[in-house]
PDB file of N, CA and C in Angstrom:
ATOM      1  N   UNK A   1     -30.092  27.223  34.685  1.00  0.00           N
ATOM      2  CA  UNK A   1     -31.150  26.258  34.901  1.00  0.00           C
ATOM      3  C   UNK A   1     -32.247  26.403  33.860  1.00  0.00           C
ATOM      4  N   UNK A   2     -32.499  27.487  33.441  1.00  0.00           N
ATOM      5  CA  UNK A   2     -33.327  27.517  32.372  1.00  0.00           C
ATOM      6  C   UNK A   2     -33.446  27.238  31.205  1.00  0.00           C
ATOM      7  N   UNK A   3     -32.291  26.546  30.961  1.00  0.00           N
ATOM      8  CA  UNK A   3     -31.701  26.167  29.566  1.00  0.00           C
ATOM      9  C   UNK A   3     -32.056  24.648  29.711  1.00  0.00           C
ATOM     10  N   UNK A   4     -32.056  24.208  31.323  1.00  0.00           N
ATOM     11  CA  UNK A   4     -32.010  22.707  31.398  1.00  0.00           C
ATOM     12  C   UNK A   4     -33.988  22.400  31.436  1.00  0.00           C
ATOM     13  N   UNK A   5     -34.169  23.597  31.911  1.00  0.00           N
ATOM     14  CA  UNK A   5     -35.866  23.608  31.501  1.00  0.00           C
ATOM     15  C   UNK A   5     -36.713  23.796  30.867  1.00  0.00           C
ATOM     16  N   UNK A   6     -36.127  24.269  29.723  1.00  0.00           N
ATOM     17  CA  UNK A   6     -36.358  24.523  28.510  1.00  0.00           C
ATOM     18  C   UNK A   6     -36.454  22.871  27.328  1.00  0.00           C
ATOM     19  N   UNK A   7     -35.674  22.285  27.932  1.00  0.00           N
ATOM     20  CA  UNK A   7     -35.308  20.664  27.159  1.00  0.00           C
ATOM     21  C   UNK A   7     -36.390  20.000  27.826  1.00  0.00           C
ATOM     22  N   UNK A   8     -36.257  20.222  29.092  1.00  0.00           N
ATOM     23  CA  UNK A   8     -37.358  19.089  29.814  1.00  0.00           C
ATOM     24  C   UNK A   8     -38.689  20.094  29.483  1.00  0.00           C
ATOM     25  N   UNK A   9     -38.986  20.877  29.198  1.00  0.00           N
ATOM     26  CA  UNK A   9     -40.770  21.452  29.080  1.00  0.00           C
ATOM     27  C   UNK A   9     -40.409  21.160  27.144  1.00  0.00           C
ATOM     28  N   UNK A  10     -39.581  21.126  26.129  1.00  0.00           N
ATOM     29  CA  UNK A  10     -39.965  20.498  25.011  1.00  0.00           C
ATOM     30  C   UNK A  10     -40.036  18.964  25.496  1.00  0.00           C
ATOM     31  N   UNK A  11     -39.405  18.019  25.694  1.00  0.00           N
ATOM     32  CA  UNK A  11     -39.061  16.920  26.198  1.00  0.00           C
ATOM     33  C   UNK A  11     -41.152  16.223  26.853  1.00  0.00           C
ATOM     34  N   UNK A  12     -41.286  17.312  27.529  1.00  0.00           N
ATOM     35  CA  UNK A  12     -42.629  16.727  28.048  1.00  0.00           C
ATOM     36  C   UNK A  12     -43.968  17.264  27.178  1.00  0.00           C
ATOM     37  N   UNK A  13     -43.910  17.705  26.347  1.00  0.00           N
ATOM     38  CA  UNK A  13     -44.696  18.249  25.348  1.00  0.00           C
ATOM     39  C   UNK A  13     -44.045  17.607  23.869  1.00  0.00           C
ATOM     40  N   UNK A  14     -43.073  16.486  23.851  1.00  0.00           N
ATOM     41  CA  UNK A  14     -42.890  15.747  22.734  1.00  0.00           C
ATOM     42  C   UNK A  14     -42.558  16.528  21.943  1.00  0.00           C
ATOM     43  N   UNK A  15     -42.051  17.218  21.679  1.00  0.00           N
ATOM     44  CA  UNK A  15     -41.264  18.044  20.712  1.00  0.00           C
ATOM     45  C   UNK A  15     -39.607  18.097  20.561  1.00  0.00           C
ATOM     46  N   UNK A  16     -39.261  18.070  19.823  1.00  0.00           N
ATOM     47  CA  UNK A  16     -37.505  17.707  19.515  1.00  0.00           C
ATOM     48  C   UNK A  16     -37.048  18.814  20.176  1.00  0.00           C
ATOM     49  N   UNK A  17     -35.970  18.480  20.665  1.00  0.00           N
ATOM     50  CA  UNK A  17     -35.067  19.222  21.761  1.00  0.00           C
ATOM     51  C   UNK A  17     -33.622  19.754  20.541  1.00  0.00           C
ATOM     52  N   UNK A  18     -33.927  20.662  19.641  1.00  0.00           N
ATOM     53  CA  UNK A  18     -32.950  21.218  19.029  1.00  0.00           C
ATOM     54  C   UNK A  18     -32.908  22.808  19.564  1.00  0.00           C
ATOM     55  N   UNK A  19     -31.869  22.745  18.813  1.00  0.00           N
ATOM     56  CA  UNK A  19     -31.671  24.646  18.931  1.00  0.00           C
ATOM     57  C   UNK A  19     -32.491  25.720  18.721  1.00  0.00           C
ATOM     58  N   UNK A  20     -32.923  25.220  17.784  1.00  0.00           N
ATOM     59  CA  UNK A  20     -33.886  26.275  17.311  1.00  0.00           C
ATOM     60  C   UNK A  20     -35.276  26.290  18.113  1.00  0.00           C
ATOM     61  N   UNK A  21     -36.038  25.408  18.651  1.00  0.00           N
ATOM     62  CA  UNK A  21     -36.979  24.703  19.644  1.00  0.00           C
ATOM     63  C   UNK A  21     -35.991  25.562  21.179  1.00  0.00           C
ATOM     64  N   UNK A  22     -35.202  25.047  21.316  1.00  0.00           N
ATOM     65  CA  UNK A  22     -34.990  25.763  22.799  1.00  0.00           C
ATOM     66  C   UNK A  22     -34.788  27.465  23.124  1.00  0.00           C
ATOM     67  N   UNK A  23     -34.236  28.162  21.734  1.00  0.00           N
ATOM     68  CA  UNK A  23     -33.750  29.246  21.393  1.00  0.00           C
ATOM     69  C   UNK A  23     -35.247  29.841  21.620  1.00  0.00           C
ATOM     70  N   UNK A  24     -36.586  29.460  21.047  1.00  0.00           N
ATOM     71  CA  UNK A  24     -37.792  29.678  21.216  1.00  0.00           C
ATOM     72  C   UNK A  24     -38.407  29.670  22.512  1.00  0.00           C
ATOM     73  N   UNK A  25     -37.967  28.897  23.075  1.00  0.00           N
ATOM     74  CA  UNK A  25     -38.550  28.487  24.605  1.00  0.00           C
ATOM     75  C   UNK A  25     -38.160  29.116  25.707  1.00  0.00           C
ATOM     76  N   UNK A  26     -36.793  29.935  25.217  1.00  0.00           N
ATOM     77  CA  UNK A  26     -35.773  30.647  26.172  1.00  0.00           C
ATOM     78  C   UNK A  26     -36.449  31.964  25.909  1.00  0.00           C
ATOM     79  N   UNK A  27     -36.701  32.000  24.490  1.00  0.00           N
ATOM     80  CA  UNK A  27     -37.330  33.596  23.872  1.00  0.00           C
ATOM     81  C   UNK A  27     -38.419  34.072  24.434  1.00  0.00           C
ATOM     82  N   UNK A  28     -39.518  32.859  24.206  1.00  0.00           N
ATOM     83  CA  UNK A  28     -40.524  33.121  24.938  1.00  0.00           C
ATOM     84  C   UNK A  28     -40.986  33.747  26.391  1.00  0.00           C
ATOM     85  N   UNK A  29     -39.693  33.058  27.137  1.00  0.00           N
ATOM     86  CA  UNK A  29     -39.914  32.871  28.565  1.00  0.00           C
ATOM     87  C   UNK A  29     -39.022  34.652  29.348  1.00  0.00           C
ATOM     88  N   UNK A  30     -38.515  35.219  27.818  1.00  0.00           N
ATOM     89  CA  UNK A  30     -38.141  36.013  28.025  1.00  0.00           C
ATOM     90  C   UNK A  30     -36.442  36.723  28.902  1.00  0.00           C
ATOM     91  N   UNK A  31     -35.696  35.185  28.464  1.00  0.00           N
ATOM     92  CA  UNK A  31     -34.689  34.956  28.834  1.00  0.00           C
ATOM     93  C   UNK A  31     -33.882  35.081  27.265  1.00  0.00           C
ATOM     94  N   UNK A  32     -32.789  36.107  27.741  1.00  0.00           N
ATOM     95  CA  UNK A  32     -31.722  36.227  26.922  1.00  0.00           C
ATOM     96  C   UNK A  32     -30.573  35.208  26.670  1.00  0.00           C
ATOM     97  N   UNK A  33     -31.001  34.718  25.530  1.00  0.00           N
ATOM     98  CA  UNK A  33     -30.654  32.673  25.177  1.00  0.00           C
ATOM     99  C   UNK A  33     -29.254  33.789  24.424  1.00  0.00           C
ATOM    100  N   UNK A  34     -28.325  32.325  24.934  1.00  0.00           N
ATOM    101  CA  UNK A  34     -27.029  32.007  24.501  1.00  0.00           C
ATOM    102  C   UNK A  34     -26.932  31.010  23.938  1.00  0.00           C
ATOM    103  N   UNK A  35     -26.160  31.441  22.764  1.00  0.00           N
ATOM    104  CA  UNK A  35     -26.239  30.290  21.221  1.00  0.00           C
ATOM    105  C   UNK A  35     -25.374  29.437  21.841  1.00  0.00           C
ATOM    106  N   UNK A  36     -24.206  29.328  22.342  1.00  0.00           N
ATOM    107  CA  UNK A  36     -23.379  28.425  22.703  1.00  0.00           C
ATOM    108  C   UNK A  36     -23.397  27.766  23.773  1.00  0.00           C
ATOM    109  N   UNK A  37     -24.398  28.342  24.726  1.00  0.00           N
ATOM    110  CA  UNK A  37     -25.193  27.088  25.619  1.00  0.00           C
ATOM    111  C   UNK A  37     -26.548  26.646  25.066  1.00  0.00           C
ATOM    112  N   UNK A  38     -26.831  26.923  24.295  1.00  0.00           N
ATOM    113  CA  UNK A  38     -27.955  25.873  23.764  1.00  0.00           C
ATOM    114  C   UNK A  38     -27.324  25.238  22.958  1.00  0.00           C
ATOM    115  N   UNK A  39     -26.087  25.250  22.470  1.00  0.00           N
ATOM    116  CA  UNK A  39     -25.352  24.017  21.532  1.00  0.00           C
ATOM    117  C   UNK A  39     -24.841  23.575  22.539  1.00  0.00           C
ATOM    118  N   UNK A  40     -24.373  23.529  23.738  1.00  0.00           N
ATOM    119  CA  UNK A  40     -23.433  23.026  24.138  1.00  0.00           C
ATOM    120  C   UNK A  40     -24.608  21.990  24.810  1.00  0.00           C
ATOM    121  N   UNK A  41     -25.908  22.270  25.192  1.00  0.00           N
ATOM    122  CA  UNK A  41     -27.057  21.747  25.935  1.00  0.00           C
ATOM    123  C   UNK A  41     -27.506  20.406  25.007  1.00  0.00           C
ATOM    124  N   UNK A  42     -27.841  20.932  23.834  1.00  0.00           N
ATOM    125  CA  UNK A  42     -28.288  19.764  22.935  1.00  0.00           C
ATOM    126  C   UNK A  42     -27.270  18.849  22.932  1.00  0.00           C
ATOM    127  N   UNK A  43     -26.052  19.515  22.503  1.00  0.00           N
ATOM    128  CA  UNK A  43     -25.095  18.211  22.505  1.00  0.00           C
ATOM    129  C   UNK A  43     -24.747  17.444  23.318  1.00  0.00           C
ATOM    130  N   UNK A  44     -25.029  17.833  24.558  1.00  0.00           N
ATOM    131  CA  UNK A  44     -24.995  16.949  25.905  1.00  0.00           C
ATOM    132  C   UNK A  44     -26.344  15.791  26.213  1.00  0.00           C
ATOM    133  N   UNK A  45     -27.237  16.608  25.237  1.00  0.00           N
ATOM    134  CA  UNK A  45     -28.579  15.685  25.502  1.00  0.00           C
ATOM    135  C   UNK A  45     -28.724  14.623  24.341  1.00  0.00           C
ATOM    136  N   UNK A  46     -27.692  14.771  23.664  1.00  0.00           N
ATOM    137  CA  UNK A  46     -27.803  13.693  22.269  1.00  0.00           C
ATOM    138  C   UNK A  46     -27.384  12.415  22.611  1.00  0.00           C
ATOM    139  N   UNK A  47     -29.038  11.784  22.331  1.00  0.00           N
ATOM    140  CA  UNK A  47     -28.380  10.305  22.640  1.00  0.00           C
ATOM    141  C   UNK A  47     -28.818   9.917  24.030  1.00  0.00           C
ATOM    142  N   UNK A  48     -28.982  10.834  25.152  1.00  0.00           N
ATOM    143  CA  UNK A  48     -29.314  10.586  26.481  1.00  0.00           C
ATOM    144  C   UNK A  48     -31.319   9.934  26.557  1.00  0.00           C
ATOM    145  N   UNK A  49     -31.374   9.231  27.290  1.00  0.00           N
ATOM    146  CA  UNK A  49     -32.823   9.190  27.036  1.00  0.00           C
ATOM    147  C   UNK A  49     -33.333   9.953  28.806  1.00  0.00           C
ATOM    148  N   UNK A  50     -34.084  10.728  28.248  1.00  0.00           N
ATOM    149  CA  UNK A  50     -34.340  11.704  29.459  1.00  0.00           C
ATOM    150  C   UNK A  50     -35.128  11.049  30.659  1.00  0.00           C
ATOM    151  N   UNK A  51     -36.441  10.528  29.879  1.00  0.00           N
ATOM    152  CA  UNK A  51     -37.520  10.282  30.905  1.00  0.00           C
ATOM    153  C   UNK A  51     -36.707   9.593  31.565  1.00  0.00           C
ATOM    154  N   UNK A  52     -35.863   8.426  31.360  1.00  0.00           N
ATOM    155  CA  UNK A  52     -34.909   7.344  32.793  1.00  0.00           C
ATOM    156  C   UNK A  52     -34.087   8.465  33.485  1.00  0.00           C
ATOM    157  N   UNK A  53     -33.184   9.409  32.540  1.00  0.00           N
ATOM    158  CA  UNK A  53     -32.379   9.974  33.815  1.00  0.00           C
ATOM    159  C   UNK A  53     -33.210  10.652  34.114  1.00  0.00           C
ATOM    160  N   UNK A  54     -34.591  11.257  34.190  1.00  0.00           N
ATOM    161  CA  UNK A  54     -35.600  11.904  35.204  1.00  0.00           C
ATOM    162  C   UNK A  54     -35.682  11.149  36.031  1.00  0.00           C
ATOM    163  N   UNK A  55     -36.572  10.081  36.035  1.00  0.00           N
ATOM    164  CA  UNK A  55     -37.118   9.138  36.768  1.00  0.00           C
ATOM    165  C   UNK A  55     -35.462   8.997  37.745  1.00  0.00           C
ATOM    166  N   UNK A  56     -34.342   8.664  37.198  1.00  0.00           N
ATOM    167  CA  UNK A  56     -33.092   8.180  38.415  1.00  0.00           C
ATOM    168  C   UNK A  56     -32.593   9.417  39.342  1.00  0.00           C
ATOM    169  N   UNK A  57     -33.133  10.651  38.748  1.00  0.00           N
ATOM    170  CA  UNK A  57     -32.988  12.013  39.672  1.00  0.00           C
ATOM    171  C   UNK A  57     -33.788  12.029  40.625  1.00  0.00           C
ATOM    172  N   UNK A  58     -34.881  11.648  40.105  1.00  0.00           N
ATOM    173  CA  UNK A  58     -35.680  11.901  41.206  1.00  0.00           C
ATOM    174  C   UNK A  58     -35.678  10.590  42.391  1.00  0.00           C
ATOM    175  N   UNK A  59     -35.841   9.477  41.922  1.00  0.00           N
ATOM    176  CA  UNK A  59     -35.776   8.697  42.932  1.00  0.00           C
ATOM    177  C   UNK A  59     -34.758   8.421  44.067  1.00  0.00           C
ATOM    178  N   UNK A  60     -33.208   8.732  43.202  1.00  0.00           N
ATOM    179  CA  UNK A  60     -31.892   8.449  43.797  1.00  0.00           C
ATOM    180  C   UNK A  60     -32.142   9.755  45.639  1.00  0.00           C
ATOM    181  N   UNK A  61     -32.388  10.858  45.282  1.00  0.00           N
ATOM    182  CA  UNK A  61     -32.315  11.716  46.185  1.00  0.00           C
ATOM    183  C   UNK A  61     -33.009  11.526  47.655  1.00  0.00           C
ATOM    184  N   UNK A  62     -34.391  11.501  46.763  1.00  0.00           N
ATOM    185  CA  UNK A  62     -35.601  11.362  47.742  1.00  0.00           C
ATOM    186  C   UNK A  62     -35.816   9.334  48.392  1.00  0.00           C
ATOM    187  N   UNK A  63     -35.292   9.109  47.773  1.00  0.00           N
ATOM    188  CA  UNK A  63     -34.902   7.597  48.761  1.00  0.00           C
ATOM    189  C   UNK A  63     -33.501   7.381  49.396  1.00  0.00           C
ATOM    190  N   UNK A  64     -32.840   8.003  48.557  1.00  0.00           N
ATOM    191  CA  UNK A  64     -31.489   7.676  49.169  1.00  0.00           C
ATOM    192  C   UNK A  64     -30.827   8.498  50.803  1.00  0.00           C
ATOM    193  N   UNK A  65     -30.889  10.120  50.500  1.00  0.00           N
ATOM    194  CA  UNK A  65     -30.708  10.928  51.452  1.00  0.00           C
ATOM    195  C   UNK A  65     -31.381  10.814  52.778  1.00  0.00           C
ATOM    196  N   UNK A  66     -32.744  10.808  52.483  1.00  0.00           N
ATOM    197  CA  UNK A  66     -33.352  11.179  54.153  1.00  0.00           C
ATOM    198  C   UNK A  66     -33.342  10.149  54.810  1.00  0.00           C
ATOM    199  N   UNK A  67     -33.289   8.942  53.648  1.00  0.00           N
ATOM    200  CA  UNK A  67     -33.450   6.911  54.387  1.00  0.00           C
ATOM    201  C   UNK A  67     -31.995   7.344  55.208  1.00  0.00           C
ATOM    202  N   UNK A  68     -31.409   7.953  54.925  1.00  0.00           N
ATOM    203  CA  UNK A  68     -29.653   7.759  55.714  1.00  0.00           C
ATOM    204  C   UNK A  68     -29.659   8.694  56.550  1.00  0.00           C
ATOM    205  N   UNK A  69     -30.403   9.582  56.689  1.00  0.00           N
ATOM    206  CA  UNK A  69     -30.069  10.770  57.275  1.00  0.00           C
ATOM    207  C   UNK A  69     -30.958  10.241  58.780  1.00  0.00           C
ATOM    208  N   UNK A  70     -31.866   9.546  58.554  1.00  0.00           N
ATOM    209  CA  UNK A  70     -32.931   9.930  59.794  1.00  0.00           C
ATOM    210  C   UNK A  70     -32.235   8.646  60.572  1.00  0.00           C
ATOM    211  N   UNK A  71     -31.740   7.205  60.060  1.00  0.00           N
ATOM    212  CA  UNK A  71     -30.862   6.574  61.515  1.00  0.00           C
ATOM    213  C   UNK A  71     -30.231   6.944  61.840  1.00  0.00           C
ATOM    214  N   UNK A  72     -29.180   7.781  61.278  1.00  0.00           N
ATOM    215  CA  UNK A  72     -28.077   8.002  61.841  1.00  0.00           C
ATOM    216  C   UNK A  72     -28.394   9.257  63.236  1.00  0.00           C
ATOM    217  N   UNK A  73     -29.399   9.846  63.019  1.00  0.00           N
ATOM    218  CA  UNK A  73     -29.290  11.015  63.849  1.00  0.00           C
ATOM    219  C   UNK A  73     -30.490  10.071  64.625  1.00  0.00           C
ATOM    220  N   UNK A  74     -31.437   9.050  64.273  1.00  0.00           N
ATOM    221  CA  UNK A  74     -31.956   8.323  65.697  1.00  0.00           C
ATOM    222  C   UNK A  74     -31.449   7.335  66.662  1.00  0.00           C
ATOM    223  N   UNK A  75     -29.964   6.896  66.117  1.00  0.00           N
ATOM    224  CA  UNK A  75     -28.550   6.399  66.533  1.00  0.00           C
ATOM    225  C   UNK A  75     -28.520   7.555  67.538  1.00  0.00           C
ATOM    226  N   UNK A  76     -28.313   8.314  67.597  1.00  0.00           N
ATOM    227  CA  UNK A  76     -27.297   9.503  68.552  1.00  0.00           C
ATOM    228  C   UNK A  76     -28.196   9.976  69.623  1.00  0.00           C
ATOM    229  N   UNK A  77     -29.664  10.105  69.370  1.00  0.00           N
ATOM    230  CA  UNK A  77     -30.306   9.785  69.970  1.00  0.00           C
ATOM    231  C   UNK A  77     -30.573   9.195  71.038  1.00  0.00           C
ATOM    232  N   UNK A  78     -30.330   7.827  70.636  1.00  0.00           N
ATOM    233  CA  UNK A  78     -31.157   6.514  71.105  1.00  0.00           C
ATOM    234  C   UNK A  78     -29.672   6.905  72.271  1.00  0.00           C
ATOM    235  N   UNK A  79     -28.595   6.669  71.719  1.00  0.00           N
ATOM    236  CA  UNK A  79     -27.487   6.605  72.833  1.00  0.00           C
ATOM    237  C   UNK A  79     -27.456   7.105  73.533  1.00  0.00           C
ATOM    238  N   UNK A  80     -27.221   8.972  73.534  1.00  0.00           N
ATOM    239  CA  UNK A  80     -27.632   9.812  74.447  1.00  0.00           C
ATOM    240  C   UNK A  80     -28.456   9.670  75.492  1.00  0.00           C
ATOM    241  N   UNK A  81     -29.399   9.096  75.132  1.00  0.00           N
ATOM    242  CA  UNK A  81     -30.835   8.800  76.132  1.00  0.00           C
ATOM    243  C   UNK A  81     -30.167   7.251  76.936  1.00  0.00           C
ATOM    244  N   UNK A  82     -29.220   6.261  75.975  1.00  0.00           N
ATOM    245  CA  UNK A  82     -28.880   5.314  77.078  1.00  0.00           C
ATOM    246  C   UNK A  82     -28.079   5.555  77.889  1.00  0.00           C
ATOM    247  N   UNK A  83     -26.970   6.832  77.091  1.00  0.00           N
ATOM    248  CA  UNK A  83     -25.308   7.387  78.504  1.00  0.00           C
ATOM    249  C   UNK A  83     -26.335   8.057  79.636  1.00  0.00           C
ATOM    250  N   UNK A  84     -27.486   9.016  79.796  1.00  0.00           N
ATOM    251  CA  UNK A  84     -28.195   9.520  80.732  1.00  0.00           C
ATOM    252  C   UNK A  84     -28.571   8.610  81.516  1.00  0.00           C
ATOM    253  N   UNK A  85     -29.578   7.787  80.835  1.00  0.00           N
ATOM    254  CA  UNK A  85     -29.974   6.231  81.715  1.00  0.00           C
ATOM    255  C   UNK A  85     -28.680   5.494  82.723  1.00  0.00           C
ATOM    256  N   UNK A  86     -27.696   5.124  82.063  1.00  0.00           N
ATOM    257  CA  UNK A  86     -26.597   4.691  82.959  1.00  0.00           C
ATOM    258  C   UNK A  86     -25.782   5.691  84.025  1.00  0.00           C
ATOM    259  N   UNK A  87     -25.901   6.529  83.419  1.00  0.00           N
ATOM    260  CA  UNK A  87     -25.297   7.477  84.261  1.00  0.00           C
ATOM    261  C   UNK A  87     -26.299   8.192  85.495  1.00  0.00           C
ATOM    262  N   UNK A  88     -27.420   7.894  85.389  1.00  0.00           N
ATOM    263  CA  UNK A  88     -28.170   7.821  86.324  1.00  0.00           C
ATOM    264  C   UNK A  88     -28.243   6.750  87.456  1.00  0.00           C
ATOM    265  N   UNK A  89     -28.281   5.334  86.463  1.00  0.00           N
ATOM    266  CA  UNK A  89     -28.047   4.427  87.233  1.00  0.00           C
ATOM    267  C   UNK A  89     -26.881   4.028  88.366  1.00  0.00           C
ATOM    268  N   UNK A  90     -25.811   4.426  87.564  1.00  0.00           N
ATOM    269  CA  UNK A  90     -24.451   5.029  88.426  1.00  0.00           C
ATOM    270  C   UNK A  90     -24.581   5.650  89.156  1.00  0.00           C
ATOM    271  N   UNK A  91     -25.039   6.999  89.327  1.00  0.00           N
ATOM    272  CA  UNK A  91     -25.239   8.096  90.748  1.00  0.00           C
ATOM    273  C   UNK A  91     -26.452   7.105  91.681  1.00  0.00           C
ATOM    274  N   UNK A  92     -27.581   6.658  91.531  1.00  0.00           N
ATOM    275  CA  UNK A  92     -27.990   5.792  92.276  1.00  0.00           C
ATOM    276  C   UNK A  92     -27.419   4.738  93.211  1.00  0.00           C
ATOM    277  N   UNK A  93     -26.689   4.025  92.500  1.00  0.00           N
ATOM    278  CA  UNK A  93     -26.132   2.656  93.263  1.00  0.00           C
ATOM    279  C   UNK A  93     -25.077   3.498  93.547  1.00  0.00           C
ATOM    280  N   UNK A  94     -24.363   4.700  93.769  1.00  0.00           N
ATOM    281  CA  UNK A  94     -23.456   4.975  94.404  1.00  0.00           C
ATOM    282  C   UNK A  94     -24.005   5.537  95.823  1.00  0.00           C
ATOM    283  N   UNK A  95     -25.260   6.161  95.718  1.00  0.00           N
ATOM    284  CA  UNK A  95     -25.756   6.549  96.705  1.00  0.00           C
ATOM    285  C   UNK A  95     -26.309   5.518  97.546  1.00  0.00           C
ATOM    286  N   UNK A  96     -26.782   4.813  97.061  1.00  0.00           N
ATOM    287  CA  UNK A  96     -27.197   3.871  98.271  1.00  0.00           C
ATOM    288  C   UNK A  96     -26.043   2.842  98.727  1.00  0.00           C
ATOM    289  N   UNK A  97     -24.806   2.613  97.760  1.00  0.00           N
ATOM    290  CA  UNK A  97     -23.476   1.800  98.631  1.00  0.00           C
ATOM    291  C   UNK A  97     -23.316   2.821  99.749  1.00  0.00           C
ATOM    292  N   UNK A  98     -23.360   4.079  99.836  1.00  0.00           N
ATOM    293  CA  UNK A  98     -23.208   5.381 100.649  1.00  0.00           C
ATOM    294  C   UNK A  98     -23.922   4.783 101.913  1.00  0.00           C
ATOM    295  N   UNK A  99     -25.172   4.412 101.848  1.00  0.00           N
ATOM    296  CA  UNK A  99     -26.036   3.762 102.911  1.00  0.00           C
ATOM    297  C   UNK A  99     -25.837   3.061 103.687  1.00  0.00           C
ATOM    298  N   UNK A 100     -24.843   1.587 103.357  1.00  0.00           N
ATOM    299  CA  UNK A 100     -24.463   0.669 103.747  1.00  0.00           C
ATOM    300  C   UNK A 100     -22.919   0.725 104.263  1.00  0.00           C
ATOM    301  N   UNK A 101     -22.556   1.444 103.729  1.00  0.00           N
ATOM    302  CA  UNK A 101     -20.878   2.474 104.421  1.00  0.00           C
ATOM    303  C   UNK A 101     -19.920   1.206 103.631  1.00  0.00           C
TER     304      UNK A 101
END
């Protein structure tokens, strides 16, 4: 991960995202940088324009996941609370047909 944060902290300080720039950033931070993942990093970032796939990371997750997550579990909910309701209603009207024989 630090290799991928290393691109995005040059990336947000406008500075070119090469090897030699990340090899520095890894150095600094006091992480023992690997030449062949910082080539393999740049070359994956060539050509990509970051700030959009930032901006689509972040939005895709935090709108997409919890928007889906929270009906479905207030679905199961909501039902639960209606099988109790009926099934209440059921033991009731059985008890009072009981009344009337």
């Amino acid at each position: 991960m630090e290799y991928i944060y290393s691109a995005m902290l040059l990336h947000a300080a406008d500075k070119k995202i090469d090897e030699a720039s990340v090899k520095k950033v890894l150095d600094a931070a006091g992480v023992k940088a690997d030449n062949a993942r910082i080539k393999a990093l740049v070359s994956a970032l060539d050509g990509v324009n970051i700030e959009e796939a930032m901006n689509k990371a972040a939005i895709a997750p935090a709108a997409g996941a919890p928007a889906q997550a929270a009906p479905a579990e207030e679905k199961k909910d909501e039902k639960k609370a209606e099988e109790k309701e009926e099934k209440k209603e059921e033991e009731a009207a059985a008890g009072l047909g009981a009344l009337f024989g």
